[in-house]
Protein backbone atom coordinates (compact mmCIF):
# COMPACT_ATOMS: atom_id res chain seq x y z
CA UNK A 1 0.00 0.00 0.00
CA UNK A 2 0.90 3.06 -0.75
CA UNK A 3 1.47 5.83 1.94
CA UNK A 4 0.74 9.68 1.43
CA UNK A 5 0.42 12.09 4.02
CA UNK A 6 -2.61 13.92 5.40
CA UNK A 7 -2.20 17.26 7.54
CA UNK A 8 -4.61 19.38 8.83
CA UNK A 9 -5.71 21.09 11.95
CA UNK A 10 -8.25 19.06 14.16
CA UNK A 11 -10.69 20.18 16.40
CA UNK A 12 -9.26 20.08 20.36
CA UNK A 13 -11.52 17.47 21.36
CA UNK A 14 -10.48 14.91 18.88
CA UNK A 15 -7.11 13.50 19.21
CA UNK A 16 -4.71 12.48 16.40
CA UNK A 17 -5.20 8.79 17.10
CA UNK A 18 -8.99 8.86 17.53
CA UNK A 19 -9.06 10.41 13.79
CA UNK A 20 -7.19 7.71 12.16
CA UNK A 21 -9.30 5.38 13.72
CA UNK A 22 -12.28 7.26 12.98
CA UNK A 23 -11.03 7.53 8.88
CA UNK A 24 -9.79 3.76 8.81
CA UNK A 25 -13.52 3.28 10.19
CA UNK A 26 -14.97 4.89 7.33
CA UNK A 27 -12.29 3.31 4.47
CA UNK A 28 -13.20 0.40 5.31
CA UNK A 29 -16.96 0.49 5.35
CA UNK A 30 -16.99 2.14 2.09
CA UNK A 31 -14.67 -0.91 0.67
CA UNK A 32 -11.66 1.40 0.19
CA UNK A 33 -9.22 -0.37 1.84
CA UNK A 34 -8.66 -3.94 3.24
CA UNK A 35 -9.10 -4.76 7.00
CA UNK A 36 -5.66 -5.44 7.38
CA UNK A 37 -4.96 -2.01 5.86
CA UNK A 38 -7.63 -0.22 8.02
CA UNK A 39 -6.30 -2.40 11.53
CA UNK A 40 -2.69 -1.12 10.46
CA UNK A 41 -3.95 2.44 9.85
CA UNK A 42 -5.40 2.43 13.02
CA UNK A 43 -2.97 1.16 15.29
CA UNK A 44 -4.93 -2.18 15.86
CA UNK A 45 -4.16 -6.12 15.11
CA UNK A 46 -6.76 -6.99 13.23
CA UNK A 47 -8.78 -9.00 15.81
CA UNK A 48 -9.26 -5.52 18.25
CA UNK A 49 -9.76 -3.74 14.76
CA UNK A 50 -12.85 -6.35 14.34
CA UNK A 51 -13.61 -5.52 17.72
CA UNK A 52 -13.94 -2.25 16.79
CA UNK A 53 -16.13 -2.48 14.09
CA UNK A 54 -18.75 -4.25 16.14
CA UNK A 55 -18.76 -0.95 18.52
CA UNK A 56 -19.56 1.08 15.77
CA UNK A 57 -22.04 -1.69 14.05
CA UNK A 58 -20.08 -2.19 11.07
CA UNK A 59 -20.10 -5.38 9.71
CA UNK A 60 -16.97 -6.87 9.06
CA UNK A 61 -18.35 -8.71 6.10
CA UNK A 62 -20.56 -6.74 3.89
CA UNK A 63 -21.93 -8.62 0.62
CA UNK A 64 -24.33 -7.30 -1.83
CA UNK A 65 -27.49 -9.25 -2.20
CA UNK A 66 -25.73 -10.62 -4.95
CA UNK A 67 -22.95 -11.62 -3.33
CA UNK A 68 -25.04 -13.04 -0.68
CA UNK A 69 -26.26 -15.28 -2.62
CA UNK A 70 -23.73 -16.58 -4.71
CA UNK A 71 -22.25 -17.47 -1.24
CA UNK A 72 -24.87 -19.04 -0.12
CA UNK A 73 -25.12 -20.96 -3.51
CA UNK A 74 -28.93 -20.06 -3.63
């Protein structure tokens, strides 16, 4: 993966490592990077990154109805 760098001023009640958790959050729900990616961007092994996830109700896995069943093999 690529790395680029991001600065910008935050607001004083948000904290430098509650943002990238907050923005690897997001990437991942919106499929733009991998959970391994998001855990590392975060500062997290990927099982407390899964962890989480399920604070914020995201899924971990998120299939399209499609996908969904194609898994299923319906």
């Amino acid at each position: 993966m690529s790395l680029n760098a991001l600065k910008m001023e935050l607001p004083f009640s948000l904290s430098e490592n509650e943002a990238k958790v907050f923005l690897s959050l997001k990437l991942y729900e919106v499929g733009k990077i991998t959970l391994g990616q998001a855990a590392d961007m975060a500062g997290f092994s990927k099982q407390s990154f899964i962890d989480v996830l399920g604070n914020y109700k995201i899924p971990v896995i998120n299939y399209s109805p499609e996908e969904l069943r194609e898994e299923l093999g319906l």
